[in-house]
Protein backbone atom coordinates (compact mmCIF):
# COMPACT_ATOMS: atom_id res chain seq x y z
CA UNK A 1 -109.97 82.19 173.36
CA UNK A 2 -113.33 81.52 175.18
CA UNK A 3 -112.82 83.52 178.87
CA UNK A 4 -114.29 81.36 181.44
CA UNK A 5 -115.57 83.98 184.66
CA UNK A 6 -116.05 81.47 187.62
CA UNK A 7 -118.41 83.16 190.57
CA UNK A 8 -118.29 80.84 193.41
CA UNK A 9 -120.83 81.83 196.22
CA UNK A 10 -120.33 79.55 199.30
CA UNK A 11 -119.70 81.97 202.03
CA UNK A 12 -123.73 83.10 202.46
CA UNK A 13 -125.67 79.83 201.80
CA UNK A 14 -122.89 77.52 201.87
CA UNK A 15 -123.08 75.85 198.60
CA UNK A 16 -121.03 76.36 195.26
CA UNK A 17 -122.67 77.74 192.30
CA UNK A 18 -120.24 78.32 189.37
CA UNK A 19 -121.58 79.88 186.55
CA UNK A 20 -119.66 80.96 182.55
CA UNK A 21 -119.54 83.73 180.01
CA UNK A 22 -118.94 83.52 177.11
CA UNK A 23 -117.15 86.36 175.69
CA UNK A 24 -116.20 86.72 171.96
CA UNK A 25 -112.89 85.40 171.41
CA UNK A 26 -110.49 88.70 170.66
CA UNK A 27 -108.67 88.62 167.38
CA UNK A 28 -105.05 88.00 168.81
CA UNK A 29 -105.77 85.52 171.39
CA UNK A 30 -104.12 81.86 170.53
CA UNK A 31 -106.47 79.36 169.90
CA UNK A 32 -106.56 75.48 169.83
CA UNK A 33 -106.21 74.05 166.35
CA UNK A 34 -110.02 72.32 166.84
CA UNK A 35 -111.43 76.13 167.32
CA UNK A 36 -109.37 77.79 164.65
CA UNK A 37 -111.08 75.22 161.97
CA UNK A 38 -114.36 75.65 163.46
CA UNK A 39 -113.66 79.55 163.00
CA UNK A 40 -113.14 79.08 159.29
CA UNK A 41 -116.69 77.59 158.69
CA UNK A 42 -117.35 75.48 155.60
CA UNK A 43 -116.94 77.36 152.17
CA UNK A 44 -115.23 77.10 149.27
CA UNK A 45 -111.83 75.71 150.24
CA UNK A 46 -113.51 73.12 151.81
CA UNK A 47 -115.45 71.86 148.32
CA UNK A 48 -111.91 72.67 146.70
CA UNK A 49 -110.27 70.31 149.13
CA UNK A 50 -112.61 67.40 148.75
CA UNK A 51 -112.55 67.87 145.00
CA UNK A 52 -109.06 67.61 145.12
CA UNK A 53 -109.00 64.22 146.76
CA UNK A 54 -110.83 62.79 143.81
CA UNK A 55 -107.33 62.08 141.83
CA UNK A 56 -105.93 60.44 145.19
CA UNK A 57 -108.80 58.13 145.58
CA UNK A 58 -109.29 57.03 141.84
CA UNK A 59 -105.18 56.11 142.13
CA UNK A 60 -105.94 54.19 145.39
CA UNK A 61 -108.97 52.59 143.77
CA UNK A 62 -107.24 51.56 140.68
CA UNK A 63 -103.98 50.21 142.42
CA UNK A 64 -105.82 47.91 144.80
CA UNK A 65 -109.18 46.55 141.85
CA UNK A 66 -107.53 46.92 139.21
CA UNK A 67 -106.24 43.32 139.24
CA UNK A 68 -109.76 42.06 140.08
CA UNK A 69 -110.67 42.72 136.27
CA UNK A 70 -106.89 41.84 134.42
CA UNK A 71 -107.28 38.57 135.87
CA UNK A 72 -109.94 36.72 134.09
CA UNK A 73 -108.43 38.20 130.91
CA UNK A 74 -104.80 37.48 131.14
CA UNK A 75 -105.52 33.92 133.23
CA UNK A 76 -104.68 31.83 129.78
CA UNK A 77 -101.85 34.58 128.75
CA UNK A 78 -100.13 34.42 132.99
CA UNK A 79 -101.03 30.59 132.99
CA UNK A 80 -102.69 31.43 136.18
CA UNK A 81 -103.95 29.59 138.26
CA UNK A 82 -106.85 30.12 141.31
CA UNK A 83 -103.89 30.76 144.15
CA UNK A 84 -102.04 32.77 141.31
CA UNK A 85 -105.23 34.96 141.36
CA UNK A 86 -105.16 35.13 145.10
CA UNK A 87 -101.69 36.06 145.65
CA UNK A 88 -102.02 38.79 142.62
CA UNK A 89 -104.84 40.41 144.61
CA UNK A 90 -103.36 40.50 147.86
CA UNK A 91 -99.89 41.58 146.77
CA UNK A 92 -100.38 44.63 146.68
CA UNK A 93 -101.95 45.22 149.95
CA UNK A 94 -98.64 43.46 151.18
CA UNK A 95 -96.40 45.84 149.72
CA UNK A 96 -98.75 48.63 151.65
CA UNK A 97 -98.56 46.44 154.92
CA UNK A 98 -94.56 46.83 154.49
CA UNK A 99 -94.11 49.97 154.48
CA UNK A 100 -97.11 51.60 156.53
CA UNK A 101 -95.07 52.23 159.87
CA UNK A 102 -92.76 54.34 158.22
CA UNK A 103 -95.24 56.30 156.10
CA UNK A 104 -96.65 57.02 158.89
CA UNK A 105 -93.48 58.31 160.80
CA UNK A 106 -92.54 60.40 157.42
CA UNK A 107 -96.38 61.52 157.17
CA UNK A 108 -95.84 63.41 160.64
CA UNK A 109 -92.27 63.84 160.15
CA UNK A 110 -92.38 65.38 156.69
CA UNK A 111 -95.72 67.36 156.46
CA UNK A 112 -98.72 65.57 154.64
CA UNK A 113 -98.46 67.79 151.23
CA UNK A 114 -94.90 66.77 150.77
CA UNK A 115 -95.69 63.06 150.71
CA UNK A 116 -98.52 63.19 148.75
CA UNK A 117 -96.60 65.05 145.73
CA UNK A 118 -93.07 62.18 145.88
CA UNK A 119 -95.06 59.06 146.32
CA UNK A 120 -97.83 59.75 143.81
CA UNK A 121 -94.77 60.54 141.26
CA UNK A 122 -93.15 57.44 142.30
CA UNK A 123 -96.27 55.27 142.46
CA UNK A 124 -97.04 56.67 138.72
CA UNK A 125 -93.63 54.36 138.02
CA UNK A 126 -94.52 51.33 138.69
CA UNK A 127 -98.18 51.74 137.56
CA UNK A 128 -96.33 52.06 134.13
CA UNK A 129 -94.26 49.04 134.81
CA UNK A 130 -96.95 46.81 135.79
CA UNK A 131 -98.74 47.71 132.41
CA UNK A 132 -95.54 46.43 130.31
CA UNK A 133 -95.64 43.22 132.66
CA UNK A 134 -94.86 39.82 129.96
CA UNK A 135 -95.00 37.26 132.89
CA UNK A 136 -96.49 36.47 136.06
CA UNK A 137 -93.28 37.45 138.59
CA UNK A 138 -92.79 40.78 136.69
CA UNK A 139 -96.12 41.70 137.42
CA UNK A 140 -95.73 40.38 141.14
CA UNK A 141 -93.02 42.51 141.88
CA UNK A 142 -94.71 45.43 140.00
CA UNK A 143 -98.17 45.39 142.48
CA UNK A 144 -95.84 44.56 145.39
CA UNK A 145 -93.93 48.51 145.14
CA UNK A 146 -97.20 49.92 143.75
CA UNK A 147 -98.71 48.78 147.32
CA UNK A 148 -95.64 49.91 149.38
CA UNK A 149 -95.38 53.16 147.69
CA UNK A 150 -99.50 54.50 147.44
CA UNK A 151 -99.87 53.58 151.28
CA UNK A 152 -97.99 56.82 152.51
CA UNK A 153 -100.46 59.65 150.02
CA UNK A 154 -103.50 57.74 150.23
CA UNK A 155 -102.76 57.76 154.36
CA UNK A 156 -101.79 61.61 154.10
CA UNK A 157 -104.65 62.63 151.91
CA UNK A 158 -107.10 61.18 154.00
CA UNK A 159 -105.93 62.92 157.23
CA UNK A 160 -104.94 66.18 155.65
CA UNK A 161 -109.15 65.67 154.44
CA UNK A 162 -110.19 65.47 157.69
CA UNK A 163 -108.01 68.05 159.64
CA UNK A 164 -109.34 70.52 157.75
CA UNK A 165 -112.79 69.90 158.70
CA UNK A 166 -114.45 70.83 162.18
CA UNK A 167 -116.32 67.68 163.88
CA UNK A 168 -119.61 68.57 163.01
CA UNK A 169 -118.53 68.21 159.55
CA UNK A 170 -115.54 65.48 159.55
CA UNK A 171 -117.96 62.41 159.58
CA UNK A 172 -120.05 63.70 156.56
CA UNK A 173 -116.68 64.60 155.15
CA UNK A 174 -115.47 61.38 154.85
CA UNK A 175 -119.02 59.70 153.80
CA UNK A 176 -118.22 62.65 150.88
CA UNK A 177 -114.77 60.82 150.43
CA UNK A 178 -116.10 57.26 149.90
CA UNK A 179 -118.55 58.55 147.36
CA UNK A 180 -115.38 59.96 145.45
CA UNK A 181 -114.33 56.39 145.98
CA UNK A 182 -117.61 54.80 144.57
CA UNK A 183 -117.37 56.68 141.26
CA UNK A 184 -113.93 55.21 141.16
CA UNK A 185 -115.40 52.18 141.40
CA UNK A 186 -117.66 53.13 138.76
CA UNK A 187 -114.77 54.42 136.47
CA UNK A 188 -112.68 51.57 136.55
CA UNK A 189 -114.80 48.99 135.17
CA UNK A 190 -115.81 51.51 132.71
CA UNK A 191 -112.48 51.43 131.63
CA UNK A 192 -111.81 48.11 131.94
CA UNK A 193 -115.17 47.38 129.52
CA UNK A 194 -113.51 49.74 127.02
CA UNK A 195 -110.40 48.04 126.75
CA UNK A 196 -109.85 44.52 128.03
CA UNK A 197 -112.55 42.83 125.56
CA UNK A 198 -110.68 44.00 122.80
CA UNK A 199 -107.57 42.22 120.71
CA UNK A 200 -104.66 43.99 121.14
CA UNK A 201 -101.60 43.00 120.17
CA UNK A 202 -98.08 45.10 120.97
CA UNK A 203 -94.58 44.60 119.73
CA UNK A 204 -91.59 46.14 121.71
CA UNK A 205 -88.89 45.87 119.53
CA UNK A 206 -85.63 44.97 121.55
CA UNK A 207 -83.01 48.24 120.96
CA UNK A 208 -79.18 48.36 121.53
CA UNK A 209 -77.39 50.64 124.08
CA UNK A 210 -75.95 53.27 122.70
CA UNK A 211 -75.74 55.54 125.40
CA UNK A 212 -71.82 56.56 125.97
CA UNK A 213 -72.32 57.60 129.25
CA UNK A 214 -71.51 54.25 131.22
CA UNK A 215 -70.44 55.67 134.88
CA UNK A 216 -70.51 58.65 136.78
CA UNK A 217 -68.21 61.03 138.83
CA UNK A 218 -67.82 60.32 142.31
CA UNK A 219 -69.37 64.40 143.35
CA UNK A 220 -68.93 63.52 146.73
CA UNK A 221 -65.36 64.04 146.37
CA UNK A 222 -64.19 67.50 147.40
CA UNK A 223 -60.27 68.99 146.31
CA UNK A 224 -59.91 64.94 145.25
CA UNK A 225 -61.09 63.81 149.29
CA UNK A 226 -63.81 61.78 150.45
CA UNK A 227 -65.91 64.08 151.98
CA UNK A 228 -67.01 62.91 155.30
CA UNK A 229 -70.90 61.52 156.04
CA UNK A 230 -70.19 61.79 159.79
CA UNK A 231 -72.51 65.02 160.10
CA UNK A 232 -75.14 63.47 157.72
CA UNK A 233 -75.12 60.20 159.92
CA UNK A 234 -75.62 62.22 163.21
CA UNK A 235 -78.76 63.89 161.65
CA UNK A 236 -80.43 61.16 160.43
CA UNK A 237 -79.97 59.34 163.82
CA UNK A 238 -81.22 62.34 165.70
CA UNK A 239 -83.65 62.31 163.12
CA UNK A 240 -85.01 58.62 163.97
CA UNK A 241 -84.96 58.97 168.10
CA UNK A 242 -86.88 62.16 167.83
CA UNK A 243 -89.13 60.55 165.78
CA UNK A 244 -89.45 57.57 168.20
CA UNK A 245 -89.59 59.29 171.20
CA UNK A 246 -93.02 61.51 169.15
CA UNK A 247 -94.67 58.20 168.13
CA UNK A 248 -93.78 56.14 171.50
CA UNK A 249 -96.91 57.28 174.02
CA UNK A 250 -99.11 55.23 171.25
CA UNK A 251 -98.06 52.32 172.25
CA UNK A 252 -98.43 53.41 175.93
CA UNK A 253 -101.36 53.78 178.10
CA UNK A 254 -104.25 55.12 177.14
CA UNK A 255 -103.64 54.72 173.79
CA UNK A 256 -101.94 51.56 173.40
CA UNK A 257 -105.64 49.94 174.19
CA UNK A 258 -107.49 52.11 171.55
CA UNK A 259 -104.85 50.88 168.95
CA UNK A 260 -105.05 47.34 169.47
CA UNK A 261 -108.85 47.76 168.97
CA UNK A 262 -109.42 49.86 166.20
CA UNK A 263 -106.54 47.55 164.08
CA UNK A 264 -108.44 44.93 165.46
CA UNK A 265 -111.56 46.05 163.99
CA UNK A 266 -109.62 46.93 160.78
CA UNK A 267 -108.30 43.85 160.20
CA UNK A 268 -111.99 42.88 160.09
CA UNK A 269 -114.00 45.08 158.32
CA UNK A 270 -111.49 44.70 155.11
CA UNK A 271 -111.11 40.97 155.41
CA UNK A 272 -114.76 40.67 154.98
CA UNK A 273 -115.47 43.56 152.30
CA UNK A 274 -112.14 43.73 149.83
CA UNK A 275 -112.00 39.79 149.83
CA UNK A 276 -115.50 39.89 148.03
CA UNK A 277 -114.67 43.65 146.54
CA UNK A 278 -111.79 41.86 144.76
CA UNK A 279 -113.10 38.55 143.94
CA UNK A 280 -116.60 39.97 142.71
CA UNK A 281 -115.37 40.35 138.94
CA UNK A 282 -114.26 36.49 139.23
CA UNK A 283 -117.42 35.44 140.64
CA UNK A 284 -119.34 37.55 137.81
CA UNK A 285 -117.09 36.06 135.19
CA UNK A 286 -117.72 32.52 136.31
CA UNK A 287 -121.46 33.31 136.10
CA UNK A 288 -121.31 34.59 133.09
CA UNK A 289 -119.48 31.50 131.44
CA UNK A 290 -121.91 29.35 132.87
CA UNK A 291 -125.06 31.42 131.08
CA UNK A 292 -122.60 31.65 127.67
CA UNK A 293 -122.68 27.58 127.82
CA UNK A 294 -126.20 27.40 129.07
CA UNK A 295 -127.95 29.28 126.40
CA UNK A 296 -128.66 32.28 128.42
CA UNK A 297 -130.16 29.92 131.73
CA UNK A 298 -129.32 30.95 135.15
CA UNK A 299 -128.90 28.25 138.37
CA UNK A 300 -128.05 28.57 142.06
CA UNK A 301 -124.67 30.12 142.70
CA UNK A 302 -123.09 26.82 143.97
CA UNK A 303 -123.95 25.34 140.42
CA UNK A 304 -122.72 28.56 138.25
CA UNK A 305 -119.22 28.48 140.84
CA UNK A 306 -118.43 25.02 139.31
CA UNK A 307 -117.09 26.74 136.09
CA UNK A 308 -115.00 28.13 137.76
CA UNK A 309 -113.43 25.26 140.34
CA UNK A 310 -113.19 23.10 137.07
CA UNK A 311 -111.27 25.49 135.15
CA UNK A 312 -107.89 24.86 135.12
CA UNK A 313 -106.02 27.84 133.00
CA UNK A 314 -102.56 25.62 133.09
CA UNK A 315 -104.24 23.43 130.89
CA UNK A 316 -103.41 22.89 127.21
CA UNK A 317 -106.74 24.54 125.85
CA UNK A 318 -107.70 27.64 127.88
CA UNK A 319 -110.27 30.04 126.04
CA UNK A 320 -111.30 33.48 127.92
CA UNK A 321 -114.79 34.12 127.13
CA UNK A 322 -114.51 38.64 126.12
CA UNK A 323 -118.41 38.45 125.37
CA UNK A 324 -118.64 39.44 129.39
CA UNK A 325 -120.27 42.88 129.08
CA UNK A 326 -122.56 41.92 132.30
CA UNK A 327 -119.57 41.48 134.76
CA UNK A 328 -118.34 45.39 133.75
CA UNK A 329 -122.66 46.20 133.90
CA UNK A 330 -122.44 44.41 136.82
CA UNK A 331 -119.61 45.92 138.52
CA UNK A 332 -121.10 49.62 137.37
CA UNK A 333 -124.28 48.62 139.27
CA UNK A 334 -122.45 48.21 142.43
CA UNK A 335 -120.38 51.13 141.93
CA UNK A 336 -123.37 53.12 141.55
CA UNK A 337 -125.71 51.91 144.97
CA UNK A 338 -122.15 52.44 146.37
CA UNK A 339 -123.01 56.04 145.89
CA UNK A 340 -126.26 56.06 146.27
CA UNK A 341 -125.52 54.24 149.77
CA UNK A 342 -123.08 57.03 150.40
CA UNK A 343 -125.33 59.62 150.05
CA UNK A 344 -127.97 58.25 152.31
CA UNK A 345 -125.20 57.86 154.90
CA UNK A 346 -125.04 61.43 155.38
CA UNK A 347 -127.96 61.74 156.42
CA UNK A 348 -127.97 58.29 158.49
CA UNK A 349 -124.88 59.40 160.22
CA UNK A 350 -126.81 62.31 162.00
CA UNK A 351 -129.74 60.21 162.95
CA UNK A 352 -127.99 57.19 164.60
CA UNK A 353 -124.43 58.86 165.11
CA UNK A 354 -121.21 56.86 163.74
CA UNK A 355 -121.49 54.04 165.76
CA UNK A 356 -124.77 53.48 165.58
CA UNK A 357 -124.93 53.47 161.67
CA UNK A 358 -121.72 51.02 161.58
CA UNK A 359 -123.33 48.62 163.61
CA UNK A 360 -126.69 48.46 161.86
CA UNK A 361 -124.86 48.43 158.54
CA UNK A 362 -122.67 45.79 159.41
CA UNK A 363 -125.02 43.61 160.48
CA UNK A 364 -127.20 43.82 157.26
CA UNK A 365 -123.89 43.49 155.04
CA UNK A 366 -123.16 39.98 157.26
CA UNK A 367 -126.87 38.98 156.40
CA UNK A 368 -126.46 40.01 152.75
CA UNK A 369 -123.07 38.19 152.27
CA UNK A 370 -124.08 34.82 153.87
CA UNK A 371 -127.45 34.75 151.92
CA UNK A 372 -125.13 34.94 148.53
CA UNK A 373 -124.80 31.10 148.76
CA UNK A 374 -129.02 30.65 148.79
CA UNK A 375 -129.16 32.43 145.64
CA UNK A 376 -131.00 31.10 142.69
CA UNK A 377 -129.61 33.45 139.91
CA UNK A 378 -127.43 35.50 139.08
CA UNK A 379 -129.89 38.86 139.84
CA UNK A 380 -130.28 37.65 143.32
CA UNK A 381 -126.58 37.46 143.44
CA UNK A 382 -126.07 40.84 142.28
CA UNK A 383 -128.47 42.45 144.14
CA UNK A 384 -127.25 40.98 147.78
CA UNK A 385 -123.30 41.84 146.04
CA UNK A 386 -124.72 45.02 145.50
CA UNK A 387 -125.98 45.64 149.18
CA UNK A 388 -122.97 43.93 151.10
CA UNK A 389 -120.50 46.21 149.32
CA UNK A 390 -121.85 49.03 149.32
CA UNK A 391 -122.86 49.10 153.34
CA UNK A 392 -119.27 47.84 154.04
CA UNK A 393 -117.79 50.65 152.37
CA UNK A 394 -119.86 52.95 154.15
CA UNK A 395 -118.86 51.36 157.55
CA UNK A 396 -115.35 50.89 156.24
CA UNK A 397 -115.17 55.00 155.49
CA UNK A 398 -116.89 56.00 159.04
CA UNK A 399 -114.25 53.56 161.12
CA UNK A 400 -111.28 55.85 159.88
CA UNK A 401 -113.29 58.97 160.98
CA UNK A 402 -113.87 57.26 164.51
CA UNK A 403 -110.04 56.09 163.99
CA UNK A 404 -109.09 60.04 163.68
CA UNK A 405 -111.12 61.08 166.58
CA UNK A 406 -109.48 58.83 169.07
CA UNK A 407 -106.03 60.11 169.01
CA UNK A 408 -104.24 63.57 169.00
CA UNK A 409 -102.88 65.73 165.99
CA UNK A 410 -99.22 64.23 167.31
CA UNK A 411 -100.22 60.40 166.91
CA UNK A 412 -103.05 60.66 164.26
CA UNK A 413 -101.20 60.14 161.06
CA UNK A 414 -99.37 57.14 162.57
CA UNK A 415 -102.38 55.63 164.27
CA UNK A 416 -103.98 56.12 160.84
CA UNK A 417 -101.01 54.05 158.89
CA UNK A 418 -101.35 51.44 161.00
CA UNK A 419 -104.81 51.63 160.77
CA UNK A 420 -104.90 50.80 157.05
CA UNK A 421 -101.70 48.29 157.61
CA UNK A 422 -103.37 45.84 159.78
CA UNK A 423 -106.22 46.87 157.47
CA UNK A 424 -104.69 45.63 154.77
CA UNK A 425 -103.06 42.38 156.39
CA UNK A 426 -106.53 41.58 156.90
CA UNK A 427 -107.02 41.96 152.84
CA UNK A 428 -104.22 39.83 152.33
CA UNK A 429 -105.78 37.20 154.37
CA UNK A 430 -108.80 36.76 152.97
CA UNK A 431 -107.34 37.22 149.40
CA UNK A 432 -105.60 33.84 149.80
CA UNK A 433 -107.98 32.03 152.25
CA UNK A 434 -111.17 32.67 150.00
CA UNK A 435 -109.65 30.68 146.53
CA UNK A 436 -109.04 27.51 148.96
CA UNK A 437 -112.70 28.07 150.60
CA UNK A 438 -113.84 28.50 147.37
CA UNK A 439 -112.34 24.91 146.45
CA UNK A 440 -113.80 23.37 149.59
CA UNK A 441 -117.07 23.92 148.71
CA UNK A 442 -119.50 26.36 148.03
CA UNK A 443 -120.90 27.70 151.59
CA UNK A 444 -117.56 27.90 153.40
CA UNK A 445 -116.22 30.98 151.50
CA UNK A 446 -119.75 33.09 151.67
CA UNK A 447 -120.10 31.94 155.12
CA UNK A 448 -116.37 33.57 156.06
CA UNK A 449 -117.27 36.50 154.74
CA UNK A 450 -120.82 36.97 156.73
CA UNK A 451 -118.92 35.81 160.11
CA UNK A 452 -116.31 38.29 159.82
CA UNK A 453 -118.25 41.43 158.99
CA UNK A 454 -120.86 40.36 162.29
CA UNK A 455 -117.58 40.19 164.15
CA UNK A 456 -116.75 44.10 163.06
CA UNK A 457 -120.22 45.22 164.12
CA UNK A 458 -119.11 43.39 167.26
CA UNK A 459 -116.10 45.33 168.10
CA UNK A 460 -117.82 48.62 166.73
CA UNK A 461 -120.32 48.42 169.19
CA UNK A 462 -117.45 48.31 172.12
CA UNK A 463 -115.91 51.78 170.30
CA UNK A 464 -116.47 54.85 172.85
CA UNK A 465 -118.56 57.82 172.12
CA UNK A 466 -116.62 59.96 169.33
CA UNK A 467 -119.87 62.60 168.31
CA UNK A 468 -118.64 66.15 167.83
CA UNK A 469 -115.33 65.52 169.45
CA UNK A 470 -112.90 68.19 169.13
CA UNK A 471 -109.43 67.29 167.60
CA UNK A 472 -106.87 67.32 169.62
């Protein structure tokens, strides 16, 4: 521990002068947890550790996009129609939104390692049984547990990343993070190319039980006796007003204020940037039909949008186009300046701090996304696509590191769930306002998107000073 030696000299010329040394901390002295991670430097557990996140954030990746690119495929198979796609997208991000206060509780409760192993296990499930899904509800209720169970890892791994960083390194950390992201982003439509065009066809033959085993033993029985729950029961409600009375200062003063800000801002930046994110393979899609029936000819993005408003896949005759190699290109491309974006914003971050590079950022992604609807072709629309995405993923990465600084070790994983919860409402929001925007007219949806990122560079700009603060 740093030894502060305070000389106060007042009794000669009757003023104060207090001055410090700073003596090598001896090797059995306790320490805070912020100086015992600054002691262990940056080496290779900490390149181990952020490799290791790669698996976590291709899973979270996948669960949340993957829809984005099964849904102009399977639209004639799901009979699917534009509010179909909508509620497909944001279902998921539901299913997160339901269970992110108690992730958050069992994150701190439970230890961060332990909830990352059970709940990407479980979430493996239902990834499986979303990929047998024959009908529209199946797959609803699939995406709906997929969402509640990857909240709790994804929220661990990301603050198990950052506590093991010291602040001079956290923010870069996390820019580090959303390029893992990016190539995910880059893999998944790589993927997608690779298999979606092509005709498959499956046959699950239907097979009769013939396992003999048809109940179980009640093993709860002891010497023929119920055995009594009474001691389980008191734990688990010990269990629940400890962990109420841990989590209840965040929703008291100072906190309370931060919290109601940063889900504010949350809410926000993910309205603006998944909405698009998601809906960006649809868009792409669209455009490409309209150049398939065009001879190759590109228009103004409110002209190539009308393919899509006038299809209607309930219809007796629906045909999906599979010779749509540009919307996978396409969707590489932006995965790609994601990176590229990401990697910049490392170096960004240390010129203009965190704030200062989510503000600027913001503000061009607001300019970029508006400007979509003056686009003459489909580069133009790529290109500003590109740019909006990729700078709201940047500022999207560098709110949760501001999120993390604002509150102590005791609150953080909890502050950080519902974070991403209101977060996510905020995806579920736009998910099912922008396919009724988009059947209003052409501006209104583009225009949404533009006001609500502005409005996050608005309440970034309120945000207090976070550089180099030590975790508490």
């Amino acid at each position: 521990m740093v030894e502060n030696n305070e000389k106060v000299n007042n009794k000669l010329c009757g003023t104060k002068s207090v001055s410090y040394t700073i003596e090598k901390p001896q090797e059995n002295d306790p320490a805070t947890f912020e100086k015992a991670v600054v002691a262990t430097g940056f080496g290779k557990f900490n390149v181990f550790l952020i490799l290791l996140t790669l698996p976590p954030a291709f899973s979270q990746i996948f669960e949340t996009a993957s829809m984005s690119y099964v849904l102009p495929i399977a639209q004639c198979d799901l009979n699917l129609s534009l509010s179909d796609k909508g509620m497909l997208n944001a279902i998921t991000f539901a299913g997160m939104i339901t269970s992110g206060f108690v992730w958050g509780y069992l994150c701190d409760a439970a230890g961060r390692k332990k909830i990352m192993v059970i709940g990407y296990l479980l979430d493996g499930l239902f990834v499986l049984m979303a990929s047998i899904s024959q009908n529209f509800t199946m797959l609803l209720i699939a995406k709906f547990f997929g969402g509640l169970i990857i909240n709790g890892p994804y929220s661990a791994a990301t603050s198990y990343l950052s506590e093991f960083h010291a602040s001079q390194y956290r923010a870069r950390v996390q820019i580090a993070r959303g390029i893992i992201a990016s190539l995910g982003n880059i893999v998944l439509p790589l993927l997608a190319w690779s298999i979606l065009p092509q005709n498959l066809n499956f046959t699950i033959k239907d097979y009769i039980d013939t396992y003999p085993i048809k109940d179980l033993d009640d093993e709860t029985l002891v010497n023929g006796a119920k055995a009594t729950s009474t001691e389980y029961t008191n734990s688990a409600k010990k269990s629940i007003v400890e962990g109420l009375y841990q989590i209840k200062p965040l929703f008291c003063r100072p906190h309370i204020f931060k919290l109601v800000h940063v889900c504010a801002n949350a809410v926000l930046v993910l309205m603006s940037v998944n909405t698009l994110k998601l809906w960006f393979p649809q868009l792409f899609q669209a455009i490409n039909d309209y150049e398939f029936t065009h001879n190759g000819s590109s228009s103004n993005m409110c002209n190539m949008l009308d393919t899509l408003k006038t299809k209607n896949a309930t219809s007796s005759i629906c045909v999906v186009n599979l010779d749509n190699s540009s919307v996978y290109i396409n969707a590489i491309i932006v995965g790609m300046t994601s990176m590229l974006m990401f990697g910049i914003a490392g170096t960004l971050v240390n010129m203009l701090g965190k704030k200062g590079l989510t503000v600027s950022m913001a503000l061009i992604a607001g300019l970029c996304a508006t400007s979509i609807y003056f686009a003459q072709n489909s580069f133009t629309v790529l290109v500003l696509s590109a740019i909006f995405l990729s700078f709201g993923a940047v500022c999207g990465n560098v709110l949760v590191t501001i999120t993390l600084e604002l509150f102590p070790t005791t609150l953080r994983a909890m502050a950080l769930s519902l974070y991403f919860m209101f977060a996510r409402s905020g995806t579920i929001i736009g998910n099912m306002v922008f396919p009724m925007l988009l059947t209003a007219g052409c501006l209104p949806p583009f225009l949404f998107v533009g006001a609500v990122i502005f409005s996050c560079a608005g309440l970034t700009f309120l945000y207090p000073n976070t550089e180099n603060k030590a975790l508490t």
